[in-house]
C-alpha atoms as a PDB file:
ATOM      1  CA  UNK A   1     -43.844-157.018  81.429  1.00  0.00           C
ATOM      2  CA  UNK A   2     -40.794-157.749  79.254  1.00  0.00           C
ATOM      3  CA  UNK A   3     -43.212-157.139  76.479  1.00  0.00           C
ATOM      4  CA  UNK A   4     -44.251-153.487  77.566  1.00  0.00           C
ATOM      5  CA  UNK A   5     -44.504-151.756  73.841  1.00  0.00           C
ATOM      6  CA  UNK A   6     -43.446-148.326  73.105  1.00  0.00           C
ATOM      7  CA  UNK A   7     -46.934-147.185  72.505  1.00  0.00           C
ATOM      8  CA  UNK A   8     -48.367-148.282  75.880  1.00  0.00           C
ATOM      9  CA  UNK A   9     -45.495-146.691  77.725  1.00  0.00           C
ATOM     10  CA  UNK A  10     -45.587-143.490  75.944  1.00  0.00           C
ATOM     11  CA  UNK A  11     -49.816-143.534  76.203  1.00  0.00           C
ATOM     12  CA  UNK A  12     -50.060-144.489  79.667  1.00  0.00           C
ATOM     13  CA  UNK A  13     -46.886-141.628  80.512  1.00  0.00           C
ATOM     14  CA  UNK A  14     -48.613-138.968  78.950  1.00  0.00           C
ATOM     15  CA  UNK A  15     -51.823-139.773  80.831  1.00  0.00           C
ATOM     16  CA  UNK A  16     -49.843-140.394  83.920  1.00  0.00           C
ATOM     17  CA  UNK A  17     -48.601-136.673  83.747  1.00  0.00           C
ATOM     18  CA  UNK A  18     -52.042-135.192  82.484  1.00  0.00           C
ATOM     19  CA  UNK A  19     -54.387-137.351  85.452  1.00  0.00           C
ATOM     20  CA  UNK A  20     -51.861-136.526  88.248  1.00  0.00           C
ATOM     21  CA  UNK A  21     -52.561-133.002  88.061  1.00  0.00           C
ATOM     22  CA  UNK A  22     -55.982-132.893  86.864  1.00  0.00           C
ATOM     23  CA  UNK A  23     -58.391-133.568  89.747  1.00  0.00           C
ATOM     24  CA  UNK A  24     -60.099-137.257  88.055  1.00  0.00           C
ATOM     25  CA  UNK A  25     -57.028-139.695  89.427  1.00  0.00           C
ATOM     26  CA  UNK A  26     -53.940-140.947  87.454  1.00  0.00           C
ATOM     27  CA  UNK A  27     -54.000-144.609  89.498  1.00  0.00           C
ATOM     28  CA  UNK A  28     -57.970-144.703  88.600  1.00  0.00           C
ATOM     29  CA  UNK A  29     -57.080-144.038  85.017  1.00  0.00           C
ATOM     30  CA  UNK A  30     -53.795-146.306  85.344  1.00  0.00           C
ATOM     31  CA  UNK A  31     -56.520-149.814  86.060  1.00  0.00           C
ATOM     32  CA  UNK A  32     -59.270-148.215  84.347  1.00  0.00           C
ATOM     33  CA  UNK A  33     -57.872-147.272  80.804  1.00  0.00           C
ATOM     34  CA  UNK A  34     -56.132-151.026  80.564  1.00  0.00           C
ATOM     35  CA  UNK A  35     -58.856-153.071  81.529  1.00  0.00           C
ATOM     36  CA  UNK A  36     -61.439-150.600  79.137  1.00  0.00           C
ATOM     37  CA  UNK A  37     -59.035-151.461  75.814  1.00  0.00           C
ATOM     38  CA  UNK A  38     -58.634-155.266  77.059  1.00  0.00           C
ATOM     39  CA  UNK A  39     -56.416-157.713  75.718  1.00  0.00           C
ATOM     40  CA  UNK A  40     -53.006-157.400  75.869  1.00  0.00           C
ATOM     41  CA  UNK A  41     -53.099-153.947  77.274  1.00  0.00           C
ATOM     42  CA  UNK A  42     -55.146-155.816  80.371  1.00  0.00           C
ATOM     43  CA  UNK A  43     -52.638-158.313  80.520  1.00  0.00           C
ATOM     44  CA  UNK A  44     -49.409-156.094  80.484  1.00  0.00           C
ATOM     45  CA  UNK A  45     -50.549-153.327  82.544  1.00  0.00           C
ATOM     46  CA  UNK A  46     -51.875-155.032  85.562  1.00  0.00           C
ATOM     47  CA  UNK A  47     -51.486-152.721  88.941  1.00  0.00           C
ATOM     48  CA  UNK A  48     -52.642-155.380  91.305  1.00  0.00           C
ATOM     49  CA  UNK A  49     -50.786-158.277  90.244  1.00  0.00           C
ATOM     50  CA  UNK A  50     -47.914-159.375  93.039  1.00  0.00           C
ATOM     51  CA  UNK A  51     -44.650-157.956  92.247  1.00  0.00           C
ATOM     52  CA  UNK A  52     -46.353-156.189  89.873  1.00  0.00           C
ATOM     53  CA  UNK A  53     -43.496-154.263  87.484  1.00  0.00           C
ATOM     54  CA  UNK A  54     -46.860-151.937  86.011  1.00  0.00           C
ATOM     55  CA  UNK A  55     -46.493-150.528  89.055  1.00  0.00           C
ATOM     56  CA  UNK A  56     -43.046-149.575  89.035  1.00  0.00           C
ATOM     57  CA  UNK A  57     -42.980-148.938  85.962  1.00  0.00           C
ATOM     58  CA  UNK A  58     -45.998-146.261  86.654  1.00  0.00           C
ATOM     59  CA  UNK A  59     -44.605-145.206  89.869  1.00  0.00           C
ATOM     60  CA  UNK A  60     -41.216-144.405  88.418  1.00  0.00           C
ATOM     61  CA  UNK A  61     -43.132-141.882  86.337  1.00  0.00           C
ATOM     62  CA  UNK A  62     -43.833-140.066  88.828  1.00  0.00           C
ATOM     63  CA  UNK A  63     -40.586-138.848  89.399  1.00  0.00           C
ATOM     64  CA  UNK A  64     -40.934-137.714  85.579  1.00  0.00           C
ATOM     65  CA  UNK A  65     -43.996-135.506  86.721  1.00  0.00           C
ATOM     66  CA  UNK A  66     -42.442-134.097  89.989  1.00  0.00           C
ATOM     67  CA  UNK A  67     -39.408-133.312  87.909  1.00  0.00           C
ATOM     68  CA  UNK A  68     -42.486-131.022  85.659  1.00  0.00           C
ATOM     69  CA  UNK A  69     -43.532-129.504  88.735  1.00  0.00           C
ATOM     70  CA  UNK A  70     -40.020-128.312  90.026  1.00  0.00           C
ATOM     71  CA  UNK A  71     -39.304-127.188  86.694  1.00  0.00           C
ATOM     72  CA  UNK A  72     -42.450-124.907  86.613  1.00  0.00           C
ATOM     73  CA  UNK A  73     -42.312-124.172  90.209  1.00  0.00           C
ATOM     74  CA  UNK A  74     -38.632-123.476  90.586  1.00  0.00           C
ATOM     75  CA  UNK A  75     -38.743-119.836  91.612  1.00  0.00           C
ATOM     76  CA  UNK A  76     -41.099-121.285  94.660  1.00  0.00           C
ATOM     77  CA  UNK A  77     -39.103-123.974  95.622  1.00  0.00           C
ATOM     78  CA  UNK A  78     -35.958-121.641  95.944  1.00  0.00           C
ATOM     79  CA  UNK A  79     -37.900-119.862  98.173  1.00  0.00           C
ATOM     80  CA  UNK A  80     -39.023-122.756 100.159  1.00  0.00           C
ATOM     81  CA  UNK A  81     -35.719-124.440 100.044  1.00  0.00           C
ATOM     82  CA  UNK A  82     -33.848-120.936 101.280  1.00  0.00           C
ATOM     83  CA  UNK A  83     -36.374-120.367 103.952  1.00  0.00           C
ATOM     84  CA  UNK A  84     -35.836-124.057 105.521  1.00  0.00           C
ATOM     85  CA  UNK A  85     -32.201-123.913 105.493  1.00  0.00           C
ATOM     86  CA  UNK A  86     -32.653-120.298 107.179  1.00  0.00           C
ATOM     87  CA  UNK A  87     -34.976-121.971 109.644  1.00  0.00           C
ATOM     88  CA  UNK A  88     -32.936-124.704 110.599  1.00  0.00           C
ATOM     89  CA  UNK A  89     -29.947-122.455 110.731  1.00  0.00           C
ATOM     90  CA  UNK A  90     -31.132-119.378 112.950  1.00  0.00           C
ATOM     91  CA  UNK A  91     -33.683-122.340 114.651  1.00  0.00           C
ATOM     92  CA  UNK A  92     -36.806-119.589 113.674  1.00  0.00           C
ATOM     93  CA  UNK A  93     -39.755-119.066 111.654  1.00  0.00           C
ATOM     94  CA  UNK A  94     -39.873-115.691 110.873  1.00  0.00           C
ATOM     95  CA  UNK A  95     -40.744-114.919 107.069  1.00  0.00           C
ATOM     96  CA  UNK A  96     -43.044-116.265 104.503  1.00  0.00           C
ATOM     97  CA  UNK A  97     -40.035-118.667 103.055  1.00  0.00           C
ATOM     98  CA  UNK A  98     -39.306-120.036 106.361  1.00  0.00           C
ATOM     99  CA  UNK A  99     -43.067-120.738 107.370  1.00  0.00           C
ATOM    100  CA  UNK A 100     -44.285-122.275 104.005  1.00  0.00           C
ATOM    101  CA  UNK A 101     -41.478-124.604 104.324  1.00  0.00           C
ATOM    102  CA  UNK A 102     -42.320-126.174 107.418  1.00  0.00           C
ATOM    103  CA  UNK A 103     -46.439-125.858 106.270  1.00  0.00           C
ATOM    104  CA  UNK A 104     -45.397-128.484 103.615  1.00  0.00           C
ATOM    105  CA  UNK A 105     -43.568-130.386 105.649  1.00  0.00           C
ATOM    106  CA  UNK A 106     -46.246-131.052 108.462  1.00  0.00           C
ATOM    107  CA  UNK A 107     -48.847-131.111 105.742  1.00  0.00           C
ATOM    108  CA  UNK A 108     -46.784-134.066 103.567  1.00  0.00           C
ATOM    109  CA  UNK A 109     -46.127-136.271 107.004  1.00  0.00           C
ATOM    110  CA  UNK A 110     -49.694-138.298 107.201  1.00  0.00           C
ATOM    111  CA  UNK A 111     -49.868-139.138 103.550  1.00  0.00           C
ATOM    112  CA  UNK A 112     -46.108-140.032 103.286  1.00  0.00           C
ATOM    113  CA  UNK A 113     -46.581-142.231 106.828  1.00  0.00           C
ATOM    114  CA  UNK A 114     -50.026-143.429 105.340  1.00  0.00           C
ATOM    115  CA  UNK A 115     -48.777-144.384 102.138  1.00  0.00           C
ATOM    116  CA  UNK A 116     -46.083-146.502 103.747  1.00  0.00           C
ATOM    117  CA  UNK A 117     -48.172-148.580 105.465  1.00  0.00           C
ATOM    118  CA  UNK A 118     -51.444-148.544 103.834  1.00  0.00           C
ATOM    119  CA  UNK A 119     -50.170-148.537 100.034  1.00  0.00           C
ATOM    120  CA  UNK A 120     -49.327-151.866  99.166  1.00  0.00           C
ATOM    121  CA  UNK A 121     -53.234-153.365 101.072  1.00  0.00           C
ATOM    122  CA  UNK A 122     -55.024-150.631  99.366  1.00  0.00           C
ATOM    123  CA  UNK A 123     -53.347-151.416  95.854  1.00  0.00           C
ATOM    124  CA  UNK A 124     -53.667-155.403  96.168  1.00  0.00           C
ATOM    125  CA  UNK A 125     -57.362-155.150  97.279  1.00  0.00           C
ATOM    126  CA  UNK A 126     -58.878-152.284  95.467  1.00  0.00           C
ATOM    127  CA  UNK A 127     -56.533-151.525  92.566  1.00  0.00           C
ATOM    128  CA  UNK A 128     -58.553-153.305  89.907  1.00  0.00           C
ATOM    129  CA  UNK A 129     -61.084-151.844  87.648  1.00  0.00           C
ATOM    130  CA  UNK A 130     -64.481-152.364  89.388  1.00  0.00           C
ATOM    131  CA  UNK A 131     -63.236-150.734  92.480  1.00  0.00           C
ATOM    132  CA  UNK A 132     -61.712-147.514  90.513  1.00  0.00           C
ATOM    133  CA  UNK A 133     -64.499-146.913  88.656  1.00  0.00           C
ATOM    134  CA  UNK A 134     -66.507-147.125  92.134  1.00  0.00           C
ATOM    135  CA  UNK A 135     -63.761-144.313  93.554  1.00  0.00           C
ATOM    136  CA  UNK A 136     -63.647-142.327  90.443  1.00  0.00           C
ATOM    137  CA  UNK A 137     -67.453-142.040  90.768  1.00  0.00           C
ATOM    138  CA  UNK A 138     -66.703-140.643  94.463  1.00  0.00           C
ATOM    139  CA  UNK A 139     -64.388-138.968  93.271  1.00  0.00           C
ATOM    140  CA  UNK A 140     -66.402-136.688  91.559  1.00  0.00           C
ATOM    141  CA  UNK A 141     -69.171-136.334  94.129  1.00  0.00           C
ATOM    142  CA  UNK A 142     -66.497-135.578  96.694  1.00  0.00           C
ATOM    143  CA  UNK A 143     -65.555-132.499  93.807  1.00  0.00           C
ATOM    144  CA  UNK A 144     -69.257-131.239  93.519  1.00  0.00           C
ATOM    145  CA  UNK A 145     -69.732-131.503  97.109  1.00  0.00           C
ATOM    146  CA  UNK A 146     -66.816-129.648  98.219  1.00  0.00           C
ATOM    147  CA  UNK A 147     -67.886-126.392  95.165  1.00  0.00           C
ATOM    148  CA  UNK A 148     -71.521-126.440  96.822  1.00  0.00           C
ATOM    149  CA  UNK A 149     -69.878-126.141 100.008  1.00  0.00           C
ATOM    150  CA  UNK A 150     -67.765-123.714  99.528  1.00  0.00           C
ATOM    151  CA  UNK A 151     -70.379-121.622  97.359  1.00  0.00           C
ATOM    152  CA  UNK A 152     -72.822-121.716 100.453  1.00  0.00           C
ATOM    153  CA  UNK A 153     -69.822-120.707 102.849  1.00  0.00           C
ATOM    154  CA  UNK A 154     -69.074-117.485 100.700  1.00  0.00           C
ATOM    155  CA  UNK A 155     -72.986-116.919 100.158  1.00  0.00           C
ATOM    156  CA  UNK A 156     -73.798-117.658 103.710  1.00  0.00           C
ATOM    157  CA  UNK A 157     -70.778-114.723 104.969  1.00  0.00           C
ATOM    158  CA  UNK A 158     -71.691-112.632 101.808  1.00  0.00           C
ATOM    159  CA  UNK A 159     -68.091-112.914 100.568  1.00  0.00           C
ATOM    160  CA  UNK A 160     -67.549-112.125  96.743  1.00  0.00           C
ATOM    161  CA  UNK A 161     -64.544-114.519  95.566  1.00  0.00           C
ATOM    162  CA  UNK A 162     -62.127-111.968  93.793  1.00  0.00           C
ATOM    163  CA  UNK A 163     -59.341-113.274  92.028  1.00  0.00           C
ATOM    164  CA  UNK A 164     -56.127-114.082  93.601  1.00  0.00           C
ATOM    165  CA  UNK A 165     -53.788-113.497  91.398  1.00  0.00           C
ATOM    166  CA  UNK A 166     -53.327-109.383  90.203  1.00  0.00           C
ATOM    167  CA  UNK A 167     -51.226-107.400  88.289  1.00  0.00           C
ATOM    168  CA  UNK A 168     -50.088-106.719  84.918  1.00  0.00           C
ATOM    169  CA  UNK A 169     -48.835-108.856  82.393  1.00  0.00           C
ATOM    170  CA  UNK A 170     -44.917-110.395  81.655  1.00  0.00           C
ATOM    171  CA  UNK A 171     -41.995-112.194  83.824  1.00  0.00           C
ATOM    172  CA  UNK A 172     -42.022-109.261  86.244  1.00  0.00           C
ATOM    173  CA  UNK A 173     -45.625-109.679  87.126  1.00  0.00           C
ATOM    174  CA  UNK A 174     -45.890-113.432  86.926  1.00  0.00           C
ATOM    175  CA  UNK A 175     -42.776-113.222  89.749  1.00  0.00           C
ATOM    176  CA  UNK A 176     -44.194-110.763  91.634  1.00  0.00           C
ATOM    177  CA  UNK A 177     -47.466-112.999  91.832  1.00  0.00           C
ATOM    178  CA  UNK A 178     -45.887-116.198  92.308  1.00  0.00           C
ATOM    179  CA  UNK A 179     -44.486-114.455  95.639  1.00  0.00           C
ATOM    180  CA  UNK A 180     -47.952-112.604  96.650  1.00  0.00           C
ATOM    181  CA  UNK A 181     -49.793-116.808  95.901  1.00  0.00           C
ATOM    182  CA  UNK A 182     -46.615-117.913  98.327  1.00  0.00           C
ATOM    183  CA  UNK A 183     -46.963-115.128 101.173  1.00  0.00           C
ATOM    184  CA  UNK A 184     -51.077-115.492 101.391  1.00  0.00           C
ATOM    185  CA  UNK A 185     -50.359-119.452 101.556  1.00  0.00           C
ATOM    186  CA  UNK A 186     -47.993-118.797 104.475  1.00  0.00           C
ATOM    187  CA  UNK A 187     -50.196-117.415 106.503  1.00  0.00           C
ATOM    188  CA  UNK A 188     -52.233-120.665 107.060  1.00  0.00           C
ATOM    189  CA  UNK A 189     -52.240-122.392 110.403  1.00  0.00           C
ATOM    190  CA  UNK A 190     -49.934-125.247 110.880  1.00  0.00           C
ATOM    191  CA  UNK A 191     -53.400-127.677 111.977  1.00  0.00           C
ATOM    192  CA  UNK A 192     -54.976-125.809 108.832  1.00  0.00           C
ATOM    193  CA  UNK A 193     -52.047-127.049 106.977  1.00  0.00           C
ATOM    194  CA  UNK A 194     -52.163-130.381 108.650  1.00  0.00           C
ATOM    195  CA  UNK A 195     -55.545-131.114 107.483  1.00  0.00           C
ATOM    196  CA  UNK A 196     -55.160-129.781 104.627  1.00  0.00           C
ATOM    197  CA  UNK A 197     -52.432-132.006 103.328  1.00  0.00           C
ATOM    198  CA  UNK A 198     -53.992-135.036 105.202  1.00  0.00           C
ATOM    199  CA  UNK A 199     -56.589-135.129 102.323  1.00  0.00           C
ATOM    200  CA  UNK A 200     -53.845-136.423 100.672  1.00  0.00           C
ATOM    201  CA  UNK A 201     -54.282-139.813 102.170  1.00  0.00           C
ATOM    202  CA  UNK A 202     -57.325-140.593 100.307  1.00  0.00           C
ATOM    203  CA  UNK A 203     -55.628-140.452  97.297  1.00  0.00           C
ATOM    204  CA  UNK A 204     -54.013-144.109  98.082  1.00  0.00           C
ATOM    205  CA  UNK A 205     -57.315-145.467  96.924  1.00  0.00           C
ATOM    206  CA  UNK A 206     -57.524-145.998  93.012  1.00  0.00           C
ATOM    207  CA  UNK A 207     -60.072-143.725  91.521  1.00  0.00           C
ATOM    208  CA  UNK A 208     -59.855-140.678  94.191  1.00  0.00           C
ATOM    209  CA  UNK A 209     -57.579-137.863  93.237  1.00  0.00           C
ATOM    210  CA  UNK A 210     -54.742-137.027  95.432  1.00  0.00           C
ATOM    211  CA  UNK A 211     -55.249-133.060  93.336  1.00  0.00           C
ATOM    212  CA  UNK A 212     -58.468-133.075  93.843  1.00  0.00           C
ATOM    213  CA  UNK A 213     -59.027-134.077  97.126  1.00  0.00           C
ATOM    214  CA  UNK A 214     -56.597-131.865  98.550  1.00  0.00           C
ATOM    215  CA  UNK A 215     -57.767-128.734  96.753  1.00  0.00           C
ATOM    216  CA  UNK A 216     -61.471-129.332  97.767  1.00  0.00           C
ATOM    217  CA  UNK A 217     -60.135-129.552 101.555  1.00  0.00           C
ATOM    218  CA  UNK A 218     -58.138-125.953 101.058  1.00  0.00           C
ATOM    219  CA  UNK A 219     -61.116-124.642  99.208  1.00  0.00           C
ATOM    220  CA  UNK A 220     -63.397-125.833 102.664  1.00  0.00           C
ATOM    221  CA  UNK A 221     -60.826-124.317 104.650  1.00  0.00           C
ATOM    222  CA  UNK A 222     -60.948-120.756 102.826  1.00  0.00           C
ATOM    223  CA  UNK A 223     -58.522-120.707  99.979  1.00  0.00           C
ATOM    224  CA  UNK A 224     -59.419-119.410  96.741  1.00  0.00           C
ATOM    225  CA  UNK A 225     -59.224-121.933  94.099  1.00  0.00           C
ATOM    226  CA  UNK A 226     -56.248-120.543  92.526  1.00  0.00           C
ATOM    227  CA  UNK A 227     -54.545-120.812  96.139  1.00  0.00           C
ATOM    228  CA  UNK A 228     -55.609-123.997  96.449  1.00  0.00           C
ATOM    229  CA  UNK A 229     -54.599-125.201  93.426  1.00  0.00           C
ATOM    230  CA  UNK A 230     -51.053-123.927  94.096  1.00  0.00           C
ATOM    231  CA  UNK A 231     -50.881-125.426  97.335  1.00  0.00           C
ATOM    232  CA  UNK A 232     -51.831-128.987  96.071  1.00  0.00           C
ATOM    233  CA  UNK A 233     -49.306-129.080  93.938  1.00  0.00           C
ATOM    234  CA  UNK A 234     -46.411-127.837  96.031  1.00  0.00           C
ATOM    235  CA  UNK A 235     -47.705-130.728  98.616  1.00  0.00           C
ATOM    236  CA  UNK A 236     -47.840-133.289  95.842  1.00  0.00           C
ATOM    237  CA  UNK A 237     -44.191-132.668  94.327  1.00  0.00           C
ATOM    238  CA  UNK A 238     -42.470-134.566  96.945  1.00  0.00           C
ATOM    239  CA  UNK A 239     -45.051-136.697  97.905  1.00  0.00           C
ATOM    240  CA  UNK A 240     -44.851-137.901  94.417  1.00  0.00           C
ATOM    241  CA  UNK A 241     -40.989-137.713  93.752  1.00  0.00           C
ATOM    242  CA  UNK A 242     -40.457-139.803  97.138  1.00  0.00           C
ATOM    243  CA  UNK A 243     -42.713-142.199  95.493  1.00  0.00           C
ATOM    244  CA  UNK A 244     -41.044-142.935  92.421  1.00  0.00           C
ATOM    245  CA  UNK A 245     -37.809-142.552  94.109  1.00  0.00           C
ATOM    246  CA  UNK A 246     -38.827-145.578  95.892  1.00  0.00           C
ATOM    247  CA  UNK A 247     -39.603-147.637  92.938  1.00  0.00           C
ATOM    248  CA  UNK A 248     -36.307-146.542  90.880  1.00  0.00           C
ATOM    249  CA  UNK A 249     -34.475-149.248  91.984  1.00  0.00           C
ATOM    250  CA  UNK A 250     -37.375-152.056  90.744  1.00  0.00           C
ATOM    251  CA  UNK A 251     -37.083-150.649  87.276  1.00  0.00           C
ATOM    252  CA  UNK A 252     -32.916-151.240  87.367  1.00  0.00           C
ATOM    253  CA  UNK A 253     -33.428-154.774  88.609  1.00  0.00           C
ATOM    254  CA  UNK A 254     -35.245-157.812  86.824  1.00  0.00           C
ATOM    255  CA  UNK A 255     -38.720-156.273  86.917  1.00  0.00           C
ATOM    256  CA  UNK A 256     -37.232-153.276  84.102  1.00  0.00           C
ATOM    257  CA  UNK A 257     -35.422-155.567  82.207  1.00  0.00           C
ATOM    258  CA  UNK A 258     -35.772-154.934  78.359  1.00  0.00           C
ATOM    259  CA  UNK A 259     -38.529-152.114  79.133  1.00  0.00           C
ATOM    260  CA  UNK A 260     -35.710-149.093  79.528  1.00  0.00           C
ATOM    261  CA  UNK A 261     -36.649-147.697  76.068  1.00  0.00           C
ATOM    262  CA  UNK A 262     -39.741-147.837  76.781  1.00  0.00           C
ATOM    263  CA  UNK A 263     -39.266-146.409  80.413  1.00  0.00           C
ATOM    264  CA  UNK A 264     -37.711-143.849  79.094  1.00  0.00           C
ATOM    265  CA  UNK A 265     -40.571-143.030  76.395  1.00  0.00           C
ATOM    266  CA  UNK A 266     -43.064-142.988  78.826  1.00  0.00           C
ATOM    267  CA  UNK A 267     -41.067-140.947  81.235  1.00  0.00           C
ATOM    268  CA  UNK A 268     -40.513-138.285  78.526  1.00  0.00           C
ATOM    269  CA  UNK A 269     -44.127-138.229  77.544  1.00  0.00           C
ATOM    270  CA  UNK A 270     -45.486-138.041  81.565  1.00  0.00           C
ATOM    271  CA  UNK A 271     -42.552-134.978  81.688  1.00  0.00           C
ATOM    272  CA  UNK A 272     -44.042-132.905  78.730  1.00  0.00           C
ATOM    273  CA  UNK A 273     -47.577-134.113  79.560  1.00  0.00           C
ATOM    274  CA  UNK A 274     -47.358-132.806  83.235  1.00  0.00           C
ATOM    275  CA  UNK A 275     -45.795-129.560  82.594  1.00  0.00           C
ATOM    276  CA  UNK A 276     -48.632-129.049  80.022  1.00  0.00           C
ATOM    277  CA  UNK A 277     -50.960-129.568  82.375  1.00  0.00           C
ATOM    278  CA  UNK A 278     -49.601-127.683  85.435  1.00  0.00           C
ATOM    279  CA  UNK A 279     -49.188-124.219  83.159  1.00  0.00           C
ATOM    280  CA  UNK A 280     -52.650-124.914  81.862  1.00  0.00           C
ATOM    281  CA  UNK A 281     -54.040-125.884  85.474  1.00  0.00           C
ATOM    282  CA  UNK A 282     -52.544-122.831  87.296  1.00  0.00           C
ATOM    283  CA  UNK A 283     -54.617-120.279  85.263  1.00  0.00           C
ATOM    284  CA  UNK A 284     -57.765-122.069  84.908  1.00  0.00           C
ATOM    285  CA  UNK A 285     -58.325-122.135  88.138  1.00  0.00           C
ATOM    286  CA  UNK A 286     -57.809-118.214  88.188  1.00  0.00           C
ATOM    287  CA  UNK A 287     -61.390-118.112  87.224  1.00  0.00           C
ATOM    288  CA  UNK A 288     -62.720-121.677  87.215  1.00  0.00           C
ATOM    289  CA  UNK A 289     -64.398-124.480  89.215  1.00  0.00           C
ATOM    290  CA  UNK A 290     -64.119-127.488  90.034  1.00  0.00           C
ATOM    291  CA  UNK A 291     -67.056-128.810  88.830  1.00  0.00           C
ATOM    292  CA  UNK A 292     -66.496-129.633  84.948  1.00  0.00           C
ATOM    293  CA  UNK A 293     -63.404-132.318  86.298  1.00  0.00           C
ATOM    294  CA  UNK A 294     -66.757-133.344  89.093  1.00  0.00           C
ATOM    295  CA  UNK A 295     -68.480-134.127  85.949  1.00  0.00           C
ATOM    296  CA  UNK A 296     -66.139-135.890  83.961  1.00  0.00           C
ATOM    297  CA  UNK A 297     -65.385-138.097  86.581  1.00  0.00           C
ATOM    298  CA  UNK A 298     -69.171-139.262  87.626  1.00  0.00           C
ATOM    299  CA  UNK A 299     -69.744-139.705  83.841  1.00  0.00           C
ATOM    300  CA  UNK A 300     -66.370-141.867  83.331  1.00  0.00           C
ATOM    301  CA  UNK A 301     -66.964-143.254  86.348  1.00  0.00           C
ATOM    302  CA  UNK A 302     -70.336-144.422  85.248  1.00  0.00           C
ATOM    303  CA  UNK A 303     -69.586-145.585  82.067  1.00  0.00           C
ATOM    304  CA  UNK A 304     -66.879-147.374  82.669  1.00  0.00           C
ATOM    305  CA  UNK A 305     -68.321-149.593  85.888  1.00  0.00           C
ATOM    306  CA  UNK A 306     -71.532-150.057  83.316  1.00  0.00           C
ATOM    307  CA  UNK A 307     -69.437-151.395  80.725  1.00  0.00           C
ATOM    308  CA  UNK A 308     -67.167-153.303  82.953  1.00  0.00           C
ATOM    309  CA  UNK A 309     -70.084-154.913  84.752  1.00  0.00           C
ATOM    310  CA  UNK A 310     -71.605-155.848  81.420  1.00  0.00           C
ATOM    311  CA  UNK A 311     -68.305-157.497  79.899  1.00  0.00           C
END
C-alpha cells in the first residue's frame, strides 16, 4: 500500500464521494472498479485482504464525505443539534428539532450495532469482485422493486405525488424549505424511523447501497422521494463519519505510512465530489425516480460479473 499513487487516491476519492450518495454503492464500486482495470490497481486496492490499509484508506474518506454533508446540511444539523441539547436539558420532546433528533438517533442504532459486529465477516467473505457485482445486481432490483411498489401504493389509494418542496426562489426560500423537509420528517413514528434506518444494515454488504436502500424503505413507508432522500442522508452522515473516525487512527500508524499525500488527495477529491453530488441529488429527486440509478446498477452489475467470470 506504500505504493498507493496520487492518481488512484484522487480517482477512487472522487468516486468514493460520488457512489456514497448516489444509490449504486461506493464499497461495490470500491472492489469492482480495481479488479475491472486489473493490474496494479487490483493489487494495491484490495478491500478483502487482512489488515487491509485499502480499507482504511477508503474508510477514512468517509469522514471527507460526511464532512460534505454537514457542510451542505448545516442549517439542519443546527437544528437537530439545538433540539437534542433542549431535549436532554428540559428531559422532553416537544418540537420538530427535538423529535428529529432522537428519530436519527433510534434510526442510526441497528446499523451502527450491526456494522460493529457484522463488518469485518461481511468484508473478508464477500468484499471481492464476484460477490459485488452479484449485490450491485440486487442492488438495482431492490431499486425497481421498491418504485413499482410505491407506484402501486399511490395508484392503489389514488394519491397524486405532489412535490415536496414549495415556494419561491433564493436563500429565504431554500431556508424556509429546508425547515418545512425537517418538520414533515419529524412527524414520523419512532418504529417508522426504526425501520427505516435499519435498511441501513444491508448496506454492509459490497454492492448494496446504504442511499439506496434506505430511501426505497422511506419511499415504502410513505415519504416522497425528495423526503426520503433527505432523510437518508441525515441518517448516513454519522453513520459514515463514525466510520472513518474509526479508521483515522490506521492511516496515522504503519498501514498510512508514505500514503499521506495521497490521503490527503483523495480526501479532497471525495470532499468536492460528495458535495457535488448531494446539491445535485437533493433536487433531482424533487421530480425524479429511482429507477435510472435501478438501471445503471443491473447493467454494471451485469457487465461487470460477465466480464469478471470470463477473465
Amino acid at each position: 500500500m506504500s505504493d498507493l499513487t496520487y492518481l488512484e487516491a484522487i480517482v477512487v476519492g472522487a468516486f468514493q464521494g460520488v457512489t456514497e450518495l448516489f444509490p449504486v454503492s461506493s464499497l461495490g464500486h470500491s472492489v469492482l472498479i480495481p479488479a475491472l482495470v486489473g493490474g496494479r490497481w487490483a493489487h494495491d486496492l484490495d478491500v478483502s485482504a487482512p489488515e487491509s490499509p485499502y480499507l482504511a484508506f477508503i474508510v477514512g474518506l468517509h469522514v471527507a464525505t460526511a464532512a460534505a454533508l454537514l457542510i451542505f446540511f448545516w442549517r439542519d444539523w443546527l437544528r437537530i443539534i439545538a433540539g437534542l441539547l433542549s431535549s436532554l436539558r428540559y428531559r422532553r420532546i416537544r418540537s420538530s428539532g427535538e423529535r428529529l433528533a432522537w428519530l436519527l438517533i433510534v434510526g442510526t442504532i441497528p446499523v451502527g450495532a450491526s456494522g460493529l459486529a457484522l463488518e469485518h465477516l461481511f468484508r473478508t467473505t464477500l468484499g471481492r469482485p464476484i460477490p459485488a457485482a452479484a449485490f450491485l445486481i440486487a442492488n438495482g432490483v431492490v431499486l425497481y422493486l421498491g418504485e413499482r411498489l410505491r407506484r402501486r401504493a399511490e395508484t392503489s389509494a389514488c394519491v397524486v405525488a405532489l412535490p415536496a418542496t414549495t415556494g419561491g426562489e433564493g436563500p429565504g426560500a431554500a431556508h424556509d424549505a429546508d425547515a418545512a423537509a425537517d418538520t414533515r420528517l419529524a412527524r414520523m413514528s419512532f418504529p417508522r424511523a426504526t425501520l427505516i434506518g435499519s435498511a441501513q444494515v444491508l448496506a454492509l454488504l459490497p454492492g448494496i447501497s446504504r442511499s439506496g436502500v434506505t430511501m426505497v424503505a422511506g419511499l415504502l413507508r410513505g415519504l416522497s422521494h425528495e423526503d426520503a432522500a433527505r432523510f437518508a442522508f441525515l441518517l448516513a452522515t454519522p453513520v459514515i463519519l463514525a466510520a472513518g473516525a474509526l479508521k483515522v487512527p490506521d492511516l496515522t500508524g504503519p498501514l498510512g505510512a508514505g500514503i499521506h499525500g495521497p490521503i490527503i488527495a483523495g480526501s479532497v477529491a471525495s470532499f468536492i465530489s460528495a458535495y457535488l453530488a448531494v446539491r445535485f441529488l437533493t433536487r433531482y429527486f424533487q421530480t425524479r425516480t429511482l429507477i435510472p440509478f435501478a438501471g445503471y446498477c443491473l447493467l454494471f452489475g451485469i457487465a461487470s460479473l460477465i466480464w469478471l467470470l470470463v477473465h
